[in-house]
PDB file of N, CA and C in Angstrom:
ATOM      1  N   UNK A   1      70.575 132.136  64.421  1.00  0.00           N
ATOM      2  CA  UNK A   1      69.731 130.949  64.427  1.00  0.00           C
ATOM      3  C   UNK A   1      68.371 131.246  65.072  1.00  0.00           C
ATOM      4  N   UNK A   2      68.328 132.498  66.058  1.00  0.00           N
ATOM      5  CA  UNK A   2      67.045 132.478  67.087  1.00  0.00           C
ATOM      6  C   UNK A   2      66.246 133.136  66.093  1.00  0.00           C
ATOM      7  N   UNK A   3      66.351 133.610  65.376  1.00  0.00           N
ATOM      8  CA  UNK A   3      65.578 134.121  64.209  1.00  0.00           C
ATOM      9  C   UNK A   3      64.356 133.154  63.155  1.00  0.00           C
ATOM     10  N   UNK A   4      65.375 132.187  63.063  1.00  0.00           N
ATOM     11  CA  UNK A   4      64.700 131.195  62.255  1.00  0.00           C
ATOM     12  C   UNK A   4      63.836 130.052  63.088  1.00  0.00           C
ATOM     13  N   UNK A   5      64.223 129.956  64.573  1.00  0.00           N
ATOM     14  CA  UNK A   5      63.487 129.348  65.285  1.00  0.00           C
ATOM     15  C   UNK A   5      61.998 129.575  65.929  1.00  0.00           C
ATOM     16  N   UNK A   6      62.488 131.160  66.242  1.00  0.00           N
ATOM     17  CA  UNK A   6      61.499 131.541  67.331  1.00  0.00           C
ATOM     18  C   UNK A   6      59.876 131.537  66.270  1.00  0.00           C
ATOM     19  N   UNK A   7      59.976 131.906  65.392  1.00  0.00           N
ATOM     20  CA  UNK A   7      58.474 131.692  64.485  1.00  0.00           C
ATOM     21  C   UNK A   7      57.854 130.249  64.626  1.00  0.00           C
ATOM     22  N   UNK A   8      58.930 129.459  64.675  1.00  0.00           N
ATOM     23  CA  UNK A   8      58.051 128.122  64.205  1.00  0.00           C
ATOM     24  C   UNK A   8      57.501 127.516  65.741  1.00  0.00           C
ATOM     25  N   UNK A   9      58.275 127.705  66.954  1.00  0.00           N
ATOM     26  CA  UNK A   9      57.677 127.841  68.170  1.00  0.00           C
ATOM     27  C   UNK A   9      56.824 128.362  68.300  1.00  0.00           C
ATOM     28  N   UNK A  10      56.377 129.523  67.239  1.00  0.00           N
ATOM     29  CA  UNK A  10      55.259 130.449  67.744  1.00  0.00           C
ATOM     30  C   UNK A  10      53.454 129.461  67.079  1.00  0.00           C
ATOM     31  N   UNK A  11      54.134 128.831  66.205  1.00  0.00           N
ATOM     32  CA  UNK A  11      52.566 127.973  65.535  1.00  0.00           C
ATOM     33  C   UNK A  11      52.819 126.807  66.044  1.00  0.00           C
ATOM     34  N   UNK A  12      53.501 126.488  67.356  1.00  0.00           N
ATOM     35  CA  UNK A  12      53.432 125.350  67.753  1.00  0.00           C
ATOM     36  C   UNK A  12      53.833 123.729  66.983  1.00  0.00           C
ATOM     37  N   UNK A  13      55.032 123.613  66.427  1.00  0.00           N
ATOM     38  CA  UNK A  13      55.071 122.698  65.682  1.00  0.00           C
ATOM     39  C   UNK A  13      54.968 121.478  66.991  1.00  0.00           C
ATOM     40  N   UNK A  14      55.084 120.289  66.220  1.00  0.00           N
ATOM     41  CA  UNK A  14      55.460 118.904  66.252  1.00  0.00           C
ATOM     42  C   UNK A  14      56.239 118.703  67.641  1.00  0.00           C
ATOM     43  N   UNK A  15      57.137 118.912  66.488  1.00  0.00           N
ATOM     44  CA  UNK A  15      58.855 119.110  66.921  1.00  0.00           C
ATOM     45  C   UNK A  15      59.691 119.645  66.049  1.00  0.00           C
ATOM     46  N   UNK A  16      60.811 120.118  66.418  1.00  0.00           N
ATOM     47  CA  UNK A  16      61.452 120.800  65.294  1.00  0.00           C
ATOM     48  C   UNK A  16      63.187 120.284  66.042  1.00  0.00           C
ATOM     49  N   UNK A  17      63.993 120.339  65.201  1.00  0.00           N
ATOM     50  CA  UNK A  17      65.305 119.546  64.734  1.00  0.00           C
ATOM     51  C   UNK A  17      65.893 120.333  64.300  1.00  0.00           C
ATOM     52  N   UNK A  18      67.118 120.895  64.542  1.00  0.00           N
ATOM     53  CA  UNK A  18      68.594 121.266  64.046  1.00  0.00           C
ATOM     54  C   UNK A  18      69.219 120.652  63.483  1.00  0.00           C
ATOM     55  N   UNK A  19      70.388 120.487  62.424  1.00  0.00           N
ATOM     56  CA  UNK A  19      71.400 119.756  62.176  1.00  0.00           C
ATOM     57  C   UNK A  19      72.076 120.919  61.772  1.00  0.00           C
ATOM     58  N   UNK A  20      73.437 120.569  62.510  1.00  0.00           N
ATOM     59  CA  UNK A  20      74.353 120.731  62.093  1.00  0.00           C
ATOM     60  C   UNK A  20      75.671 120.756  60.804  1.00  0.00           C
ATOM     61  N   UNK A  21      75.116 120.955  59.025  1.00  0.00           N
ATOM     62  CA  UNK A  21      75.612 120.259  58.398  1.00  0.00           C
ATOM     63  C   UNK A  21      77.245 120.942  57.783  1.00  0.00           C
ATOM     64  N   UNK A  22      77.479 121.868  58.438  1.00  0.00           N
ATOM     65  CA  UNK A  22      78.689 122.989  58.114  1.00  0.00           C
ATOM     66  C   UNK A  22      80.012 121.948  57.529  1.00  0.00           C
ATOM     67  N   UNK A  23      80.254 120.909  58.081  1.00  0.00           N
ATOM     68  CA  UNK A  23      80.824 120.325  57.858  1.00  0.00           C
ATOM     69  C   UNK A  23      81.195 119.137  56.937  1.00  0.00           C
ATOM     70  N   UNK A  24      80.171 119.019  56.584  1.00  0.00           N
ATOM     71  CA  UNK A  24      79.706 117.447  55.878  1.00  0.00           C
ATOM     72  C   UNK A  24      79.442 118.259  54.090  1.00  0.00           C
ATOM     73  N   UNK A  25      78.761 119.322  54.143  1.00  0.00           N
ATOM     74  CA  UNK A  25      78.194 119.595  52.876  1.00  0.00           C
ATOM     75  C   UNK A  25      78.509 121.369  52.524  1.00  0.00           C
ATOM     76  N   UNK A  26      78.470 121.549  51.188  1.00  0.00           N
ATOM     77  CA  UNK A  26      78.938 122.914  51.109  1.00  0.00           C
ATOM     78  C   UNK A  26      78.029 124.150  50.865  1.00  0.00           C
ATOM     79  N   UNK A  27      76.625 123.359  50.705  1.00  0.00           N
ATOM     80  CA  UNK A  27      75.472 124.137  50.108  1.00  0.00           C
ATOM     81  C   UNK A  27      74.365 124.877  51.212  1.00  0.00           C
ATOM     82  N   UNK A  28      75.290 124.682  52.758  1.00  0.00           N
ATOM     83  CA  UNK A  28      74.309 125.065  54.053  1.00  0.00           C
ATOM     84  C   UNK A  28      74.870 124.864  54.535  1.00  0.00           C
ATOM     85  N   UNK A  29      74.601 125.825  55.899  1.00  0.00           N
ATOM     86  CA  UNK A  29      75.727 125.512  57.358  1.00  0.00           C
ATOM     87  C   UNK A  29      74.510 124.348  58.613  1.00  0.00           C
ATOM     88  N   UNK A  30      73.435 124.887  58.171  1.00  0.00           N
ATOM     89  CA  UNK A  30      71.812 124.033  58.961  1.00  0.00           C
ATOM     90  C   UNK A  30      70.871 123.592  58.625  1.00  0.00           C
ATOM     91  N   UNK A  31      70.284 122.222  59.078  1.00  0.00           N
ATOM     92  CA  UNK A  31      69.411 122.308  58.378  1.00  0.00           C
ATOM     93  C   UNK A  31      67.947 122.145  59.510  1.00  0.00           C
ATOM     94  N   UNK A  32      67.251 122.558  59.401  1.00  0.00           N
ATOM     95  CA  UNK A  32      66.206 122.715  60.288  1.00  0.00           C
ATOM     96  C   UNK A  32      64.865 122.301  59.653  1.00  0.00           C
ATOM     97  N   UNK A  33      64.621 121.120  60.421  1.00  0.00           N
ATOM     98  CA  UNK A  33      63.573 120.191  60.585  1.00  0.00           C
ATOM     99  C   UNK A  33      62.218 120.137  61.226  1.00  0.00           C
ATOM    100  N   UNK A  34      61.301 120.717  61.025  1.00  0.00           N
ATOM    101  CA  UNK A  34      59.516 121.026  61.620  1.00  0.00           C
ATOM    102  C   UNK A  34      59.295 119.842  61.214  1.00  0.00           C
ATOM    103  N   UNK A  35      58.394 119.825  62.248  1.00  0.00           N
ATOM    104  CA  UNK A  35      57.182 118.830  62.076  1.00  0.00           C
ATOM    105  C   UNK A  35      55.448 119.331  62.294  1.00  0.00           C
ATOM    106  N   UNK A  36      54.927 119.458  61.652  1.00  0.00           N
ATOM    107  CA  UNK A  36      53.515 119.742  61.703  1.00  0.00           C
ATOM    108  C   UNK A  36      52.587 118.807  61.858  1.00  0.00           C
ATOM    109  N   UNK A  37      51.350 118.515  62.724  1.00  0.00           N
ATOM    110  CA  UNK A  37      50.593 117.742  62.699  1.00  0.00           C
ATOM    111  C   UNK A  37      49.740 117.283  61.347  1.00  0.00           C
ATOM    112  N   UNK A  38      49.624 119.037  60.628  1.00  0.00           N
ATOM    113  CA  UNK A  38      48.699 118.706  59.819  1.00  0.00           C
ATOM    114  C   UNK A  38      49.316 119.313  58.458  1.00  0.00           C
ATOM    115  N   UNK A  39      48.794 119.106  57.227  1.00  0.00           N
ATOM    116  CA  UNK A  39      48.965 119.779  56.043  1.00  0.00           C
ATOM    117  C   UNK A  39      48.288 121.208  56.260  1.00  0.00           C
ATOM    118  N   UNK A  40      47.516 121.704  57.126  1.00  0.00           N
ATOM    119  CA  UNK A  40      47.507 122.709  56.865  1.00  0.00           C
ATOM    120  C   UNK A  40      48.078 123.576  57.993  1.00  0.00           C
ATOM    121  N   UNK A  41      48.575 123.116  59.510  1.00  0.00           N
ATOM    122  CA  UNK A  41      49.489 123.834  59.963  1.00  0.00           C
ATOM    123  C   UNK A  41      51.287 123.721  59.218  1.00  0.00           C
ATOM    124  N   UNK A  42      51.344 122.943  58.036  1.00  0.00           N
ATOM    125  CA  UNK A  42      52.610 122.666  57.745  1.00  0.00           C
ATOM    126  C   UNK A  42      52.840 124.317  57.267  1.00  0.00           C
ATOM    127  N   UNK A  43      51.602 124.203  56.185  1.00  0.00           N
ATOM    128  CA  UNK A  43      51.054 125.659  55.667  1.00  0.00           C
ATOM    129  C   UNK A  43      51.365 126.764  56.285  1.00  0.00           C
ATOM    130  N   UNK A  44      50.790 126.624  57.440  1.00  0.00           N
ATOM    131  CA  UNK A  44      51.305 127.858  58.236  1.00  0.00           C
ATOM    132  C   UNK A  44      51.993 128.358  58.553  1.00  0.00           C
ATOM    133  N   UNK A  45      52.877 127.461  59.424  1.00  0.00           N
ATOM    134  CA  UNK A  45      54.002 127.132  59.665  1.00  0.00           C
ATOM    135  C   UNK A  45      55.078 127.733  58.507  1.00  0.00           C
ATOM    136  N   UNK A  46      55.312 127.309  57.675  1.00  0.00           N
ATOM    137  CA  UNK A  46      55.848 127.815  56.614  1.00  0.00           C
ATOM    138  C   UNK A  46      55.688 129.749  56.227  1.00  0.00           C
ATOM    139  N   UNK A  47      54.395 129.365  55.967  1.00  0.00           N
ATOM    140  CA  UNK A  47      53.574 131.154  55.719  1.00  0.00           C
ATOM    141  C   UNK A  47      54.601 132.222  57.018  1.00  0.00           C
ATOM    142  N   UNK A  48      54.473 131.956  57.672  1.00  0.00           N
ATOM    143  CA  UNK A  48      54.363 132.359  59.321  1.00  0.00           C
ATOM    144  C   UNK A  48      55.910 132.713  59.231  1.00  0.00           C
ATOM    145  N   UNK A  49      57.428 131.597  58.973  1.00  0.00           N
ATOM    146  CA  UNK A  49      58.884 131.900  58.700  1.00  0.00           C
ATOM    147  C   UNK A  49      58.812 132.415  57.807  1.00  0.00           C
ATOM    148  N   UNK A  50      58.256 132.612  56.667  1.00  0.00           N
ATOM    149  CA  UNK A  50      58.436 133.411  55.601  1.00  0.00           C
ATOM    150  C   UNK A  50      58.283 134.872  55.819  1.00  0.00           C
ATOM    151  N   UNK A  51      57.059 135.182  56.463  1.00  0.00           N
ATOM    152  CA  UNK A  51      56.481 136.720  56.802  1.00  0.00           C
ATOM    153  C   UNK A  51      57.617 137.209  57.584  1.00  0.00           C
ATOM    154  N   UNK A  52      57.948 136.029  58.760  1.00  0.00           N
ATOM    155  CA  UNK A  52      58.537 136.847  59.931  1.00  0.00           C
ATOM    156  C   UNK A  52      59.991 137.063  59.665  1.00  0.00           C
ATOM    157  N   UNK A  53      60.441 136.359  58.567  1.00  0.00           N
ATOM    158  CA  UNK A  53      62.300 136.678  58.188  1.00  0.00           C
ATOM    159  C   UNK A  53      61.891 137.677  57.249  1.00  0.00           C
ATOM    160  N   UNK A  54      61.139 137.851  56.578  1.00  0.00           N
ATOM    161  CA  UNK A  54      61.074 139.154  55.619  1.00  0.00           C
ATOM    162  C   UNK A  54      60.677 139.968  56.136  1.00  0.00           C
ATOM    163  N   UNK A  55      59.793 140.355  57.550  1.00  0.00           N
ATOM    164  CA  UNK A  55      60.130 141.457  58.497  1.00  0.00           C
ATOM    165  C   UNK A  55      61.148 141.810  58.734  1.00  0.00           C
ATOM    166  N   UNK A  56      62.023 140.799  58.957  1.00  0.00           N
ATOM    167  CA  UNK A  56      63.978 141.306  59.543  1.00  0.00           C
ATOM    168  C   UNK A  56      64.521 141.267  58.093  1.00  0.00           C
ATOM    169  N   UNK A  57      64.185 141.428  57.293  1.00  0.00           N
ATOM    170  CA  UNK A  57      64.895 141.738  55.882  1.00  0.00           C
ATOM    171  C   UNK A  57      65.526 140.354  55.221  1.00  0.00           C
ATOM    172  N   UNK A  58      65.125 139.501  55.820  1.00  0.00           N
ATOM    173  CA  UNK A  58      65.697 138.114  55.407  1.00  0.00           C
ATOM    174  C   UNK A  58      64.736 137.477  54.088  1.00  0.00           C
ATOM    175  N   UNK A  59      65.258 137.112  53.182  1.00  0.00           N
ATOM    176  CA  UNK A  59      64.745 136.563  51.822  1.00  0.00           C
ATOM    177  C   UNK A  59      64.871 135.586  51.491  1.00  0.00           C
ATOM    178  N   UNK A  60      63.658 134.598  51.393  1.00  0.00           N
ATOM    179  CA  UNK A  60      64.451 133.200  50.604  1.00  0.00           C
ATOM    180  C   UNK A  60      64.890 133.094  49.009  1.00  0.00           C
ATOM    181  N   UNK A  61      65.882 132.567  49.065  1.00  0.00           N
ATOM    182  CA  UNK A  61      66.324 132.136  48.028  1.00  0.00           C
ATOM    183  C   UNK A  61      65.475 131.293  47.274  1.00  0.00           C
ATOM    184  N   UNK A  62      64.937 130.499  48.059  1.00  0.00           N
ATOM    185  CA  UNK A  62      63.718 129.578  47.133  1.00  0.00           C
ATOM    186  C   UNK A  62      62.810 129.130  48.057  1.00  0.00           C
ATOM    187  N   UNK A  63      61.584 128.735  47.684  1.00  0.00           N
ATOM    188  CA  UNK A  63      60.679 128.691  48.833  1.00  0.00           C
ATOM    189  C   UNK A  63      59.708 127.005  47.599  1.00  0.00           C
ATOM    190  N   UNK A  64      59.446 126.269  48.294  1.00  0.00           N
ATOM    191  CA  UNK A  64      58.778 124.891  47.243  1.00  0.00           C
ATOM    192  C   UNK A  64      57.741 124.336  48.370  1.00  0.00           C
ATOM    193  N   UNK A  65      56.606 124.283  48.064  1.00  0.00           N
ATOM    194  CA  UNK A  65      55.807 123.158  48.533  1.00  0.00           C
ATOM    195  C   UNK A  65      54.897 123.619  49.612  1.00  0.00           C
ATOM    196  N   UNK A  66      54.609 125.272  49.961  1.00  0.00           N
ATOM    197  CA  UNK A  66      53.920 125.472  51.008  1.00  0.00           C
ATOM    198  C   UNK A  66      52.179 125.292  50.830  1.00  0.00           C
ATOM    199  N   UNK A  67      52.044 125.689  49.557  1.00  0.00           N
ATOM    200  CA  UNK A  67      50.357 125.307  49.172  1.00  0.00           C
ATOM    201  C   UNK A  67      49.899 124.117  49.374  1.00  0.00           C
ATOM    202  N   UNK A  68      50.724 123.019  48.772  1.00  0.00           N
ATOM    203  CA  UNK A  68      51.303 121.686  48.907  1.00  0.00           C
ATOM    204  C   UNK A  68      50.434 121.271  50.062  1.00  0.00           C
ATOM    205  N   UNK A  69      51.663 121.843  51.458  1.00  0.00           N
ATOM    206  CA  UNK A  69      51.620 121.308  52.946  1.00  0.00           C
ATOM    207  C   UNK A  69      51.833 119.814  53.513  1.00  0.00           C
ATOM    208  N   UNK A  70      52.477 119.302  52.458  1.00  0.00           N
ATOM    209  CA  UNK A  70      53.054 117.878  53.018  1.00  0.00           C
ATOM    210  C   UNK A  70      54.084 118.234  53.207  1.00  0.00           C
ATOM    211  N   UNK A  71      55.304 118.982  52.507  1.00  0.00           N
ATOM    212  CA  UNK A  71      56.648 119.077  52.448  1.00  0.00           C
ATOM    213  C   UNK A  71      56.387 120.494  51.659  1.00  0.00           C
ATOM    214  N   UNK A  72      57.184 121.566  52.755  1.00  0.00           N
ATOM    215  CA  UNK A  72      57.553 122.862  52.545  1.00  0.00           C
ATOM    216  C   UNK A  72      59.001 123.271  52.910  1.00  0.00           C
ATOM    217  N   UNK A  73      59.693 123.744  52.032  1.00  0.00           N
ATOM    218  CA  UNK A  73      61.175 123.808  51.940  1.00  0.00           C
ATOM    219  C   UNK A  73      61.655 125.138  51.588  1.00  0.00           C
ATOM    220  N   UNK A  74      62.133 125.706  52.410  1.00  0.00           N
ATOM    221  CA  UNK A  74      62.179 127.014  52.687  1.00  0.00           C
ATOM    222  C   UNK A  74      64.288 127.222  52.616  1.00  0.00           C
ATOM    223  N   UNK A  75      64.688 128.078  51.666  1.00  0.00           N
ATOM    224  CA  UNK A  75      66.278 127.959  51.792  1.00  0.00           C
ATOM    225  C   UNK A  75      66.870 129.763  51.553  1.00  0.00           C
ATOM    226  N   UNK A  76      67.514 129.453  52.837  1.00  0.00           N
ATOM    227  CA  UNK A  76      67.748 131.082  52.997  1.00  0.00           C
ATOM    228  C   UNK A  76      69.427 130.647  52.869  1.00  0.00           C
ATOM    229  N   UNK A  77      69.718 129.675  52.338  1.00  0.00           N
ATOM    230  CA  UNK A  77      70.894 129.614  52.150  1.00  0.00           C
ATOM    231  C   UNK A  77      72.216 129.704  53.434  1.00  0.00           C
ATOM    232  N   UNK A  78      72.848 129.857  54.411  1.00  0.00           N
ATOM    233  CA  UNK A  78      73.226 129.491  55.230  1.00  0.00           C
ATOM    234  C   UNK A  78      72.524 128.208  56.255  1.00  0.00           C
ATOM    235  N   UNK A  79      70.685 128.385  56.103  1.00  0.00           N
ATOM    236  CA  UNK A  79      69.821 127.339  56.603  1.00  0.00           C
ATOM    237  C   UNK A  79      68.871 127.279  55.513  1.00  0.00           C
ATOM    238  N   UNK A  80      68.513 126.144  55.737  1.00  0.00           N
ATOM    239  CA  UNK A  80      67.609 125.149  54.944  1.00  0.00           C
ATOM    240  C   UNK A  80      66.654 124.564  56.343  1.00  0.00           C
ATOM    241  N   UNK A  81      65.311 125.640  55.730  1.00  0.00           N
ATOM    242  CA  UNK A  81      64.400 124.537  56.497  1.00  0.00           C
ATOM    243  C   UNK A  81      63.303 123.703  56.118  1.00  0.00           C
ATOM    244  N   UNK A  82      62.639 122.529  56.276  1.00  0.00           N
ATOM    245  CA  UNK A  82      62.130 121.568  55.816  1.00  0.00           C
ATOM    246  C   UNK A  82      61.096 121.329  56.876  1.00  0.00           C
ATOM    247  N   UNK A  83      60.122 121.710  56.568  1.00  0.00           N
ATOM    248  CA  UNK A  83      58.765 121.546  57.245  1.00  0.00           C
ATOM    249  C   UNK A  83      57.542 120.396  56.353  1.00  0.00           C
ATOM    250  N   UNK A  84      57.533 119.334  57.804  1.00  0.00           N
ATOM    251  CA  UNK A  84      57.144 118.003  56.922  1.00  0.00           C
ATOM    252  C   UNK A  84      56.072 117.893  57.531  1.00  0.00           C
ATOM    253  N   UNK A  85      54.615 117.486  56.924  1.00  0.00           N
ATOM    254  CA  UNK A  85      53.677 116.344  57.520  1.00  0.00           C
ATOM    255  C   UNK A  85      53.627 115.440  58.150  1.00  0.00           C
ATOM    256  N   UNK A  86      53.224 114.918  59.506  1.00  0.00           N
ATOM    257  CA  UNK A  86      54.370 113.541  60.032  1.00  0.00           C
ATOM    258  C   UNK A  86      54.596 112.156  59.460  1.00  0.00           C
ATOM    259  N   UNK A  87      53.291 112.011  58.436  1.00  0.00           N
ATOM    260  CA  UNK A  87      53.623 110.875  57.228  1.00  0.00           C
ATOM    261  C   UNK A  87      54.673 111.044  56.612  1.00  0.00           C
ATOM    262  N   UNK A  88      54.625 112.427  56.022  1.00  0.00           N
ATOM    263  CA  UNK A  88      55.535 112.789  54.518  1.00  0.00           C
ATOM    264  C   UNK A  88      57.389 112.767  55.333  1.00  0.00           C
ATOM    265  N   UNK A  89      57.157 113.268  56.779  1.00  0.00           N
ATOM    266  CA  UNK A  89      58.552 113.160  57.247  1.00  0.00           C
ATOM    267  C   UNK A  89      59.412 111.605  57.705  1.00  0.00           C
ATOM    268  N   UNK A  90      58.229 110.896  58.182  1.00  0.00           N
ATOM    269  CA  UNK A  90      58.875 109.724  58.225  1.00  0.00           C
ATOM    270  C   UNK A  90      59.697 109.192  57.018  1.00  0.00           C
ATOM    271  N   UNK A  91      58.139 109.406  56.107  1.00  0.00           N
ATOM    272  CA  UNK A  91      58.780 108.567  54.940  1.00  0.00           C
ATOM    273  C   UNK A  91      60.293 108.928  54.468  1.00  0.00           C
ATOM    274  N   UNK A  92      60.150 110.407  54.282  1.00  0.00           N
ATOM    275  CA  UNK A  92      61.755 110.849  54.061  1.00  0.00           C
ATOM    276  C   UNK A  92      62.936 110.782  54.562  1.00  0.00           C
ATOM    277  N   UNK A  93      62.550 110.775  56.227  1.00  0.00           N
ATOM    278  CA  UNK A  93      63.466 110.548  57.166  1.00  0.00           C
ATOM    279  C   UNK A  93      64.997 110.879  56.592  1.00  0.00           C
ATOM    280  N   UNK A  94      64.584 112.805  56.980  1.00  0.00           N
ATOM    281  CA  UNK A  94      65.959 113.699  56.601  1.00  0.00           C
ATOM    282  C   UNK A  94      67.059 113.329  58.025  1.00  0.00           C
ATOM    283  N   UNK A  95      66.009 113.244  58.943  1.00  0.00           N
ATOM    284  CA  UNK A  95      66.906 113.083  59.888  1.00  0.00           C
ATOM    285  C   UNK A  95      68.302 111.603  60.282  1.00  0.00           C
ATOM    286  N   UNK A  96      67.297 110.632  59.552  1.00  0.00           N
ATOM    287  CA  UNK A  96      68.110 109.411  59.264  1.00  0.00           C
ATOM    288  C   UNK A  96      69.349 109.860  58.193  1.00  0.00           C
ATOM    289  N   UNK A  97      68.862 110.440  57.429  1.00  0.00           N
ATOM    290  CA  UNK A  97      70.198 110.556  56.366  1.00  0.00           C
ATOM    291  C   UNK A  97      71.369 111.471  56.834  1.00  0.00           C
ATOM    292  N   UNK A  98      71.126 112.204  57.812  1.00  0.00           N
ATOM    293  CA  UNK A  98      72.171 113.149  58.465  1.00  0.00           C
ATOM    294  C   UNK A  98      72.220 112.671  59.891  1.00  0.00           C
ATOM    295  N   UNK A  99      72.171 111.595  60.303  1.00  0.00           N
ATOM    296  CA  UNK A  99      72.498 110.696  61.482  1.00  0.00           C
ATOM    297  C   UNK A  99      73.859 110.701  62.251  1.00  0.00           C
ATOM    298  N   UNK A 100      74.822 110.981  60.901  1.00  0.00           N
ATOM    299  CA  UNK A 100      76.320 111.247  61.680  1.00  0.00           C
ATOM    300  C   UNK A 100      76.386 112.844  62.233  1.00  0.00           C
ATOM    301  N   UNK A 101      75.769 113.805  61.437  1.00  0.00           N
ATOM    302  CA  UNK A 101      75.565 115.319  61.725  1.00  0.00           C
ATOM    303  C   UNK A 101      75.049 115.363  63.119  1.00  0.00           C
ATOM    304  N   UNK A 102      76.096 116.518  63.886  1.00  0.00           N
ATOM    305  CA  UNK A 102      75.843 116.705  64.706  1.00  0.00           C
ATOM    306  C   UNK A 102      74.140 117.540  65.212  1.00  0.00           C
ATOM    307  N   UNK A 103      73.247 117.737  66.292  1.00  0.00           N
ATOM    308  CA  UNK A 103      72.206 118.574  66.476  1.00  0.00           C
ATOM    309  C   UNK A 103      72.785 119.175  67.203  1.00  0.00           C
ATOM    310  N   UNK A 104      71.643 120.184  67.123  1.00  0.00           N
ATOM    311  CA  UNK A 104      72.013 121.413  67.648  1.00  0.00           C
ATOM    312  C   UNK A 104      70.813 121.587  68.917  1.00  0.00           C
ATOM    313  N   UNK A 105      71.209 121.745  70.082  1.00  0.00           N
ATOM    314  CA  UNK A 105      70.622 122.061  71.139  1.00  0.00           C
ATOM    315  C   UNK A 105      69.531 122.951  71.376  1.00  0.00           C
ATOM    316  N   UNK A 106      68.310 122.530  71.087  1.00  0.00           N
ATOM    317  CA  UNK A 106      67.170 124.005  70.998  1.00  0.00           C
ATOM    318  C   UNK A 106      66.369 124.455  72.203  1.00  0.00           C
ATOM    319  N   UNK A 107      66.966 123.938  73.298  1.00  0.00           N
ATOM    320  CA  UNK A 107      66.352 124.209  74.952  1.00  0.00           C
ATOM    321  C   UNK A 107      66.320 125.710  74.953  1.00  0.00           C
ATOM    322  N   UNK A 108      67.003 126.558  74.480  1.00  0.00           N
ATOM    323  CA  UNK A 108      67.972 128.274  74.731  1.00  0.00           C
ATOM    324  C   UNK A 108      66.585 128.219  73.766  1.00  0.00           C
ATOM    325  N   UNK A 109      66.514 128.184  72.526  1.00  0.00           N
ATOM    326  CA  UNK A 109      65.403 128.941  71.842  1.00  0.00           C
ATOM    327  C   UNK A 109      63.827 128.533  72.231  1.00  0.00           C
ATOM    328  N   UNK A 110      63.716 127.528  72.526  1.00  0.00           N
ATOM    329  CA  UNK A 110      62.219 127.004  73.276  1.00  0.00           C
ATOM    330  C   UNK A 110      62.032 127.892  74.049  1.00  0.00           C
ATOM    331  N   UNK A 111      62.878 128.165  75.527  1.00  0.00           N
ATOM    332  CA  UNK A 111      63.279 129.148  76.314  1.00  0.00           C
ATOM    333  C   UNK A 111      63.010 130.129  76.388  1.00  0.00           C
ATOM    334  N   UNK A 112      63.156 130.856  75.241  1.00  0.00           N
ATOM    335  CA  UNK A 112      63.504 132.531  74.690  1.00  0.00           C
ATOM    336  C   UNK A 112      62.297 132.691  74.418  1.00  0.00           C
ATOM    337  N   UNK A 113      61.500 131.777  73.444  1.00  0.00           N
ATOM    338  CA  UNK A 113      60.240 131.751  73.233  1.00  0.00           C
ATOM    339  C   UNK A 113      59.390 131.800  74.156  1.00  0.00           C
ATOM    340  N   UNK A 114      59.698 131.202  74.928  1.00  0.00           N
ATOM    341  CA  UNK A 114      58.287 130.720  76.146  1.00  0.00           C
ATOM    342  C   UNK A 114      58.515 132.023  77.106  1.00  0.00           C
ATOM    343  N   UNK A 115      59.847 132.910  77.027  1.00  0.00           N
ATOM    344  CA  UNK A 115      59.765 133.546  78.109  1.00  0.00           C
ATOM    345  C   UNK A 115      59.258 135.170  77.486  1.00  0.00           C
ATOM    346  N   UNK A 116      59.189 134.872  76.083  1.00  0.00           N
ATOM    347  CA  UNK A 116      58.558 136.297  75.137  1.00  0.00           C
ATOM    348  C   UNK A 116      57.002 136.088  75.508  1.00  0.00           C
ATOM    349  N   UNK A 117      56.395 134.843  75.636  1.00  0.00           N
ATOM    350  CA  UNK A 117      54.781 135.282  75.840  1.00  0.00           C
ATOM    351  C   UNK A 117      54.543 135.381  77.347  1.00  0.00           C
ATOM    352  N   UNK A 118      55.509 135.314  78.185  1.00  0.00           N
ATOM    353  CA  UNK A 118      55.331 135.603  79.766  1.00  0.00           C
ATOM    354  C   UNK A 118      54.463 137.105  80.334  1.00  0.00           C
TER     355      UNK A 118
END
């Protein structure tokens, strides 16, 4: 998981969100939720997990909407991440629809992060 986190800490999102969906659905074990201020840090943001999992040999399976930068959807298949505009995320409000799904605790990766630029 610290893999897929530690990048998006690094462009400073929003906020960013775990879910837990291993249980509920069969097509992902996570789904991971950015928030970007802007359409064009969504951009980045996006750009930025893409480069840095294909440094560690990691590939998406499908990648939709980063030119876009309202909604960029990134699926490496065990996780699904969804990097929203804070308009475009309300409106969707992924997090409302997976409300019973458990989160996942991201203090340990904030952490890890903050203590790599020390």
């Amino acid at each position: 998981m610290k893999k897929y986190l530690i990048p998006a800490f690094e462009r400073k999102a929003k906020s960013i969100t775990a879910i837990d969906v291993k249980q509920l659905t069969s097509y992902t074990d996570t789904l991971i939720i950015i928030e970007g201020s802007s359409q064009r840090q969504v951009t980045s943001i996006a750009q930025h997990l893409i480069k840095s999992l294909k440094g560690q040999g990691q590939k998406a399976i499908g990648v939709e909407g980063v030119k876009e930068g309202q909604w960029a959807l990134l699926d490496y298949g065990e996780v699904i991440i969804h990097i929203f505009e804070t308009e475009t995320k309300f409106f969707y409000d992924i997090e409302g629809l997976w409300a019973d799904a458990p989160r996942i605790d991201l203090s340990q990766f904030k952490a890890a992060y903050q203590s790599q630029g020390e």
